[in-house]
Every structure is written in structure tokens, then in C-alpha cells.
C-alpha atoms as a PDB file:
ATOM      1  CA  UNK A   1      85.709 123.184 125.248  1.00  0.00           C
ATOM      2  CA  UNK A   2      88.759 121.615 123.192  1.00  0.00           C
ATOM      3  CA  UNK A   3      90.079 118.263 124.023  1.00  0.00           C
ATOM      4  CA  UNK A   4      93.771 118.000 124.278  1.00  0.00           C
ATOM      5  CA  UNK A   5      95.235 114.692 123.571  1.00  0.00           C
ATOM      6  CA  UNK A   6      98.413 113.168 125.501  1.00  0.00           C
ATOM      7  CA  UNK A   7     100.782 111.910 123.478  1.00  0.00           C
ATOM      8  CA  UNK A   8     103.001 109.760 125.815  1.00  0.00           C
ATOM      9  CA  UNK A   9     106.808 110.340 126.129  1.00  0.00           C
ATOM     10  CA  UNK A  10     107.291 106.684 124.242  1.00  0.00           C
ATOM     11  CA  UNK A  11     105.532 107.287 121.413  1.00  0.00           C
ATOM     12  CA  UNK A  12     107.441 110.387 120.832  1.00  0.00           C
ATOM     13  CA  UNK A  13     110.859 109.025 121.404  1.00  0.00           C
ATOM     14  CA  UNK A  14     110.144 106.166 118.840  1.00  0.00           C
ATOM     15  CA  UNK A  15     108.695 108.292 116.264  1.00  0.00           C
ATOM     16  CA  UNK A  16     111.654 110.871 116.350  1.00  0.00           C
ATOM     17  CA  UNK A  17     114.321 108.573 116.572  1.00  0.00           C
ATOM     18  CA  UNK A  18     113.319 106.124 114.412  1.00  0.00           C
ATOM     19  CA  UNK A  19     112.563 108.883 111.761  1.00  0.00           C
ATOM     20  CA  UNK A  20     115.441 108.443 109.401  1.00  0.00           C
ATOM     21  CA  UNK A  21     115.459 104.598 109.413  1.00  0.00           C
ATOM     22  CA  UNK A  22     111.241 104.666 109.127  1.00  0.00           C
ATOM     23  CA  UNK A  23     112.168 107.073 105.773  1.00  0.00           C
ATOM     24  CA  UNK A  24     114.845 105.227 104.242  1.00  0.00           C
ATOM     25  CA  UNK A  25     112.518 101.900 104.090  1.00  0.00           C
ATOM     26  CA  UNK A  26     110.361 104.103 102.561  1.00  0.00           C
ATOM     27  CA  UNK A  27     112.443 104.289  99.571  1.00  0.00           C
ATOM     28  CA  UNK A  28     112.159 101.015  98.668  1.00  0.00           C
ATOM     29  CA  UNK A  29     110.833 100.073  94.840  1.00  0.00           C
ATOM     30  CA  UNK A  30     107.273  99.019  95.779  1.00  0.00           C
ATOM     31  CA  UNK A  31     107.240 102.551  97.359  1.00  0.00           C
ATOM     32  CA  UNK A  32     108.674 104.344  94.672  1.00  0.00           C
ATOM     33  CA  UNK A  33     106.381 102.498  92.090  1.00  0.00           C
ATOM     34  CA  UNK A  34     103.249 103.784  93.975  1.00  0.00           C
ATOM     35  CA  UNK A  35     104.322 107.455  94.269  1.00  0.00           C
ATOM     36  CA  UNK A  36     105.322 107.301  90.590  1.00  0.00           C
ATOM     37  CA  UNK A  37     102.022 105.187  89.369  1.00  0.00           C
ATOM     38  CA  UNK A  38     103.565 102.747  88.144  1.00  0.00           C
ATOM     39  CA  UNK A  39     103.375 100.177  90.618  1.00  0.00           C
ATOM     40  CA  UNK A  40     102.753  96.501  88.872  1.00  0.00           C
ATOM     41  CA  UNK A  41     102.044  93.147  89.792  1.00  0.00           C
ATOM     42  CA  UNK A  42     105.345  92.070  90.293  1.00  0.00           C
ATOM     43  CA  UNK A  43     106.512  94.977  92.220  1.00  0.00           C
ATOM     44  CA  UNK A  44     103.792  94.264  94.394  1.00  0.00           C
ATOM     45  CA  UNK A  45     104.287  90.020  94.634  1.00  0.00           C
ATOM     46  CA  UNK A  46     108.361  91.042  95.126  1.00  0.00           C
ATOM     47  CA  UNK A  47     107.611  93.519  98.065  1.00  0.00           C
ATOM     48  CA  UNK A  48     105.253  91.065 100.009  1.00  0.00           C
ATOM     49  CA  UNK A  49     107.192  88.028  99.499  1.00  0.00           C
ATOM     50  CA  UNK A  50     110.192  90.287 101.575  1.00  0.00           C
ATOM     51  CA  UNK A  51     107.374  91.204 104.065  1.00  0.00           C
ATOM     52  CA  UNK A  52     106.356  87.555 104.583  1.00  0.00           C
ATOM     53  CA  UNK A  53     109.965  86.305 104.928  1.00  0.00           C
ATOM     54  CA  UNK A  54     109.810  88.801 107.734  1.00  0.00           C
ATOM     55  CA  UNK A  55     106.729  88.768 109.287  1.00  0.00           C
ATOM     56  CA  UNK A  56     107.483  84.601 109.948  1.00  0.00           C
ATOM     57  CA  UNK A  57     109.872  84.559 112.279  1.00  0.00           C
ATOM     58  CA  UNK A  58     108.877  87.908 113.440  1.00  0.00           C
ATOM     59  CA  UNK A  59     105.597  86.760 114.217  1.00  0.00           C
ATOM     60  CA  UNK A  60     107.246  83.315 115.896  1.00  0.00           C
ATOM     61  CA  UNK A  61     109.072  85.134 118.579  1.00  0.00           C
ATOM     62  CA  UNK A  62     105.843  87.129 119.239  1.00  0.00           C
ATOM     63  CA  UNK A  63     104.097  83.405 120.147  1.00  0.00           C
ATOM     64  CA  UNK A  64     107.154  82.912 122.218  1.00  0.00           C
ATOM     65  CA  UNK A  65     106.258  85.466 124.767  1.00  0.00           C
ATOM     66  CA  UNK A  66     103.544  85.753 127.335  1.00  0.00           C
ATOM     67  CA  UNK A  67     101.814  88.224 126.171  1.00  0.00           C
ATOM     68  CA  UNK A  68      98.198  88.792 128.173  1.00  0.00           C
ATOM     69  CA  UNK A  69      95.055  89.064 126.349  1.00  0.00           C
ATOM     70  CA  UNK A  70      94.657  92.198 125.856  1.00  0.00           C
ATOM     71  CA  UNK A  71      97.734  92.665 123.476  1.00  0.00           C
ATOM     72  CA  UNK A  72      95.364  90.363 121.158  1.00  0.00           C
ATOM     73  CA  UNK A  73      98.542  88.730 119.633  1.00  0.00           C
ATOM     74  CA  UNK A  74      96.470  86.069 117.620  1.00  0.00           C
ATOM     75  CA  UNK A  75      94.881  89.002 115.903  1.00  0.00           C
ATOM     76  CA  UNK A  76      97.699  91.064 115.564  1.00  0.00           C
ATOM     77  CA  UNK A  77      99.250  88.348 113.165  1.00  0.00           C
ATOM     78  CA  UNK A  78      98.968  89.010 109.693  1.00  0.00           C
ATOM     79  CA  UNK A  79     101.936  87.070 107.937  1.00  0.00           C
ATOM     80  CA  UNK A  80      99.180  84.212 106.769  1.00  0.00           C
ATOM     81  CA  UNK A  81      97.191  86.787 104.764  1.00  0.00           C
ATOM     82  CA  UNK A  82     100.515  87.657 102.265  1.00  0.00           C
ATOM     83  CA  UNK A  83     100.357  83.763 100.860  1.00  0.00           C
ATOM     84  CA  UNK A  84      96.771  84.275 100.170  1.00  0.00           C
ATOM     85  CA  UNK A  85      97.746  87.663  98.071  1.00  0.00           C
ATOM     86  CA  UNK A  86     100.589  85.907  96.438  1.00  0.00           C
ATOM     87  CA  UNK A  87      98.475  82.421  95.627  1.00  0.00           C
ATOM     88  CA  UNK A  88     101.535  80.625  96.759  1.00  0.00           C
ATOM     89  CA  UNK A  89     102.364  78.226  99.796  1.00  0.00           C
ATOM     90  CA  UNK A  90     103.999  80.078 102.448  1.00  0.00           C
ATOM     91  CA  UNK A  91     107.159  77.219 102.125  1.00  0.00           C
ATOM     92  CA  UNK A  92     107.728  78.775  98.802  1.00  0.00           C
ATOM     93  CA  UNK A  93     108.759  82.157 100.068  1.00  0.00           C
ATOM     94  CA  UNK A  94     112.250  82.622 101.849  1.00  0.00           C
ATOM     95  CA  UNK A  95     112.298  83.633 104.882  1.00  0.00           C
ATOM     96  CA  UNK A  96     114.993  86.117 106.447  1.00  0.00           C
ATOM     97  CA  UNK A  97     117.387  84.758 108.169  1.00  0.00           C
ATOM     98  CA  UNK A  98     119.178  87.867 110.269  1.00  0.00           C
ATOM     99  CA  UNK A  99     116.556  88.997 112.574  1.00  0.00           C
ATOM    100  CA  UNK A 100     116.414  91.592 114.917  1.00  0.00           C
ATOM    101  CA  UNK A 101     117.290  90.688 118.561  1.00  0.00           C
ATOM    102  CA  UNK A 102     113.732  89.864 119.700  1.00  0.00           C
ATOM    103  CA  UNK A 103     114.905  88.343 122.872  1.00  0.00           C
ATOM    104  CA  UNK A 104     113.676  90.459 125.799  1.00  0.00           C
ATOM    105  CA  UNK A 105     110.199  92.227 126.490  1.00  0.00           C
ATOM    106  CA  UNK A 106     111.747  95.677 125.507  1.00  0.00           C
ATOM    107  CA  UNK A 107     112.867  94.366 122.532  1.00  0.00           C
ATOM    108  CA  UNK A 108     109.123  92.637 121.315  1.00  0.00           C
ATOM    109  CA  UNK A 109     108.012  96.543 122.235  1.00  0.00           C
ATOM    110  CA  UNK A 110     110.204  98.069 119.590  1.00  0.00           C
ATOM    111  CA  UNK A 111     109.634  95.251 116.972  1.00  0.00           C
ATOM    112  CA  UNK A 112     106.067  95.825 117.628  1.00  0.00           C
ATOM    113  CA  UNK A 113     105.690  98.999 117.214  1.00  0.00           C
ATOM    114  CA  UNK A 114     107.514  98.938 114.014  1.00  0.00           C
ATOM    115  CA  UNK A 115     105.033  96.694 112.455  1.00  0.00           C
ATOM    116  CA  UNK A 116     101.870  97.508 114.431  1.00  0.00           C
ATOM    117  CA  UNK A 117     102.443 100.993 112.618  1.00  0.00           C
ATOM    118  CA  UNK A 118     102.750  99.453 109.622  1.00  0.00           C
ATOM    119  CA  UNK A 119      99.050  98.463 109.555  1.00  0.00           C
ATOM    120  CA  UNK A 120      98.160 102.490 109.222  1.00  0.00           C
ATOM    121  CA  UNK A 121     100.233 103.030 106.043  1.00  0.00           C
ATOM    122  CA  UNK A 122      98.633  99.436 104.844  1.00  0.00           C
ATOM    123  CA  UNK A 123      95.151 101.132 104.712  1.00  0.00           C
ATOM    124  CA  UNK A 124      96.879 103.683 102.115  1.00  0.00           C
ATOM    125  CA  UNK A 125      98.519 101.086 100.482  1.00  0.00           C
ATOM    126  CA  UNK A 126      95.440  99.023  99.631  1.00  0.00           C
ATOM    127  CA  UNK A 127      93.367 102.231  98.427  1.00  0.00           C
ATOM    128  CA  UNK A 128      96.312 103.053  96.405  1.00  0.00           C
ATOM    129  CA  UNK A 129      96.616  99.301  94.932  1.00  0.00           C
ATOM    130  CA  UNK A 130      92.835  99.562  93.958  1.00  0.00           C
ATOM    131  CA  UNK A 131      93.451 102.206  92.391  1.00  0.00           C
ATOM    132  CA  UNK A 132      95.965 100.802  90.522  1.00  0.00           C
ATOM    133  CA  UNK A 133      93.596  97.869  89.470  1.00  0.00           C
ATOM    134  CA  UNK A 134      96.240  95.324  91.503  1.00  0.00           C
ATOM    135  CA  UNK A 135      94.378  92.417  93.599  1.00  0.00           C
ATOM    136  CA  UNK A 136      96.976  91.854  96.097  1.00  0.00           C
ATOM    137  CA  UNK A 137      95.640  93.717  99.010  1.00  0.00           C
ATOM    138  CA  UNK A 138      94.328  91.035 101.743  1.00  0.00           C
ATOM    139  CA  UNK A 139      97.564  92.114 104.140  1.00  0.00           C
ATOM    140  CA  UNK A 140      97.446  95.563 103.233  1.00  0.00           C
ATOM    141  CA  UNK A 141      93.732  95.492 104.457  1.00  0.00           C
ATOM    142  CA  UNK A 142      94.822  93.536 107.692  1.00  0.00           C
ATOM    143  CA  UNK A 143      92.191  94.590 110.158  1.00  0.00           C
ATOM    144  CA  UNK A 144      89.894  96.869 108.104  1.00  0.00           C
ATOM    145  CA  UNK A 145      87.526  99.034 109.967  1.00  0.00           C
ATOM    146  CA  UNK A 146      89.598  97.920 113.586  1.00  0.00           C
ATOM    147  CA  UNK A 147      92.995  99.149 112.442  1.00  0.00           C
ATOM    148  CA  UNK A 148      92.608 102.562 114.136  1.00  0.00           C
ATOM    149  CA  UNK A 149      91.397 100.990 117.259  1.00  0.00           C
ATOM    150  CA  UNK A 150      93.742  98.127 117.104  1.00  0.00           C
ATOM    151  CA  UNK A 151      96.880 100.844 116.851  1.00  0.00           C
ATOM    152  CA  UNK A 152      95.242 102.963 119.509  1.00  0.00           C
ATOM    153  CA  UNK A 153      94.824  99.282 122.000  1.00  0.00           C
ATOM    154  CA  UNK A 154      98.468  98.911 120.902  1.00  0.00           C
ATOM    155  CA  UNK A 155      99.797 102.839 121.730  1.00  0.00           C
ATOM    156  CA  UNK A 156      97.971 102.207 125.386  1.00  0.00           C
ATOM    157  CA  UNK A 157      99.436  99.241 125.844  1.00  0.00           C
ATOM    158  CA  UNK A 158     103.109 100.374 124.510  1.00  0.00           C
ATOM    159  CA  UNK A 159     102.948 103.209 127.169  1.00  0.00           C
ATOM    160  CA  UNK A 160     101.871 101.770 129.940  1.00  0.00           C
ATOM    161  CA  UNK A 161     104.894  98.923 129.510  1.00  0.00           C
ATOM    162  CA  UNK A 162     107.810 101.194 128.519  1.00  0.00           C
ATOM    163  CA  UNK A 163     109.526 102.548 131.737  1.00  0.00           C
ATOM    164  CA  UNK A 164     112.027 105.125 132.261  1.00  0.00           C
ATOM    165  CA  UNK A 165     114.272 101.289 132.621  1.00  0.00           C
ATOM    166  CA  UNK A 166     113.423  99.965 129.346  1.00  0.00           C
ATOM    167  CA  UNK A 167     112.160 102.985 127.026  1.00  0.00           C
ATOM    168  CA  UNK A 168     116.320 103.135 125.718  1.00  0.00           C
ATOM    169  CA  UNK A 169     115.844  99.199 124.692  1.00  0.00           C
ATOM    170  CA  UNK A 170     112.204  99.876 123.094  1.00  0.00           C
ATOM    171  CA  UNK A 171     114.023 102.666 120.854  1.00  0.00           C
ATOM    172  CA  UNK A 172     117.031 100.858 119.947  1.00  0.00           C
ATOM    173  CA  UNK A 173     115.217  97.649 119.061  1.00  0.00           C
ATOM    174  CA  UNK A 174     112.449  99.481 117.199  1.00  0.00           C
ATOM    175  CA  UNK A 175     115.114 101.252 115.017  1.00  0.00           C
ATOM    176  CA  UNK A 176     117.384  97.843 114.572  1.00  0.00           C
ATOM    177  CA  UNK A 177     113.838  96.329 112.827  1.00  0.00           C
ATOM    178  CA  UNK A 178     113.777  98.899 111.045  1.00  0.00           C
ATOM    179  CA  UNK A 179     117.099  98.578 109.153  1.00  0.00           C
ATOM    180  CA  UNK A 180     116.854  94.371 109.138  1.00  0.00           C
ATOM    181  CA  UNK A 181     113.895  95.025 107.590  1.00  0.00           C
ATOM    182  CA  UNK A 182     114.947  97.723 104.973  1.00  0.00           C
ATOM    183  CA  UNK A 183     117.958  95.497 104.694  1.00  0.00           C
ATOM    184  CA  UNK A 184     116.212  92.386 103.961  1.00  0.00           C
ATOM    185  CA  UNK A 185     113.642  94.214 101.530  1.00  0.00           C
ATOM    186  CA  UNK A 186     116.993  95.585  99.352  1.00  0.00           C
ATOM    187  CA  UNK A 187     118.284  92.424  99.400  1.00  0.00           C
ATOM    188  CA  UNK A 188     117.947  90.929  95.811  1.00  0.00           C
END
């Protein structure tokens, strides 16, 4: 007997719409450098400063919100690990200063699902930063063996809150953090 898994409606939407602006982030140099092998230390310490001016005020709207305990927010959080990759104080990096709209619940959904899913291609990222004999991998390991399950907690939770209502606003704010971030990353 096979098991067929559901993918809900949500999840779909946001992965085919947000396609092109998911891919073009994916172009930036830290990427490049790792499919070409010749990511370096540098690269590496550019890229997550970016991610940590981010992930900041990303992670400060987040604490904003009511979220209930099963969204396990405090865990979620991973902006604290990049200083510890970078040895520097967190006051050291800049931090970006044209956010998304992370205003309304819809719009926390999209955000979060951008960087929730981010935590899967981390797990690459790390093995592929090993490999490449570089040390800074504490955020790219984020939650280790509970990343799956942490994404799959997240995908449940994402599709029970989106609504026919609010599933437009999840989209659209998903796909505008994906171009402040790609923007922000660029950004010299």
C-alpha cells in the first residue's frame, strides 16, 4: 500500500510564485563560489554578515507578534549563531535598513516561510563548507538533526493559518522578502 502525501494549496502557491525571486538570490557570490569550489573565508564572513543584518530586525518583528507555542519562535531564531561564526559582536555588523512590510499576520507567514526554508538549503551549505575546510557553519547547522521536523511543524502550521482571505498576502509578502533580501545581499 503506497502513501500519498498532501501537499497543501499554500505551499504550492509560495513555491511557484516565489520561484524566480527564490532563483535570482540564488545567484548571489557566496552561491556562485560554492558551485564553482571556490568559496573562501571571506565570501563566506561577507554573505553572513548580509544574513545577520537581516535576520535582526527580521527576527524583532517576529518577537513582536503573538505567536502560540507551538510556532516555537524562540527556537526558530537563529540570527545570534552568525556572530559566533563571524567572531565579531553583533553591533559590528550593519543591519538593513529597508525591510519587508512585516506588519500583519499574513505578512510574518510569507517572511517566515522564506527563511524557515532557508534552514533546508543551510544543511547543504554546511556539508558543502566542510568540505571546503571553512569553519563558519554554526547558522548553517541551525537546528541539526530537528531541521526536517522543525520545517515540517512549520509547513503544518503555515497551512492551517493561510486562508482563502490571506493566502494572496502570504504570497506577496513571501516574494517581497525575497527581493529585500537579494537586494540587501547585492548591496556592496
Amino acid at each position: 500500500m503506497s502513501l500519498t502525501l498532501h501537499r497543501p494549496a499554500i505551499l504550492q502557491q509560495l513555491r511557484t510564485e516565489t520561484r524566480p525571486y527564490h532563483d535570482a538570490l540564488e545567484q548571489n557570490e557566496f552561491n556562485r563560489a560554492l558551485l564553482e569550489d571556490s568559496v573562501t573565508p571571506e565570501i563566506t564572513h561577507r554573505f553572513l554578515a548580509k544574513l545577520y543584518g537581516f535576520l535582526v530586525p527580521y527576527e524583532a518583528r517576529l518577537r513582536q507578534h503573538d505567536f502560540g507555542p507551538e510556532w516555537q519562535i524562540e527556537l526558530r531564531q537563529r540570527a545570534h549563531l552568525i556572530p559566533l561564526d563571524l567572531a565579531v559582536e553583533g553591533a559590528q555588523l550593519p543591519l538593513c535598513p529597508q525591510m519587508p512590510e512585516l506588519q500583519s499576520w499574513p505578512q510574518l507567514l510569507g517572511a517566515m516561510y522564506v527563511l524557515e526554508g532557508s534552514t533546508l538549503g543551510g544543511q547543504v551549505l554546511a556539508r558543502q563548507l566542510a568540505k571546503a575546510g571553512i569553519d563558519a557553519r554554526q547558522y548553517f547547522s541551525g537546528h541539526g538533526e530537528q531541521t526536517g521536523p522543525l520545517w515540517k511543524s512549520f509547513c503544518q502550521l503555515l497551512a492551517e493559518a493561510a486562508t482563502e482571505d490571506n493566502q494572496a498576502q502570504v504570497v506577496a509578502s513571501a516574494a517581497a522578502t525575497f527581493q529585500t533580501l537579494h537586494a540587501w545581499i547585492e548591496k556592496p
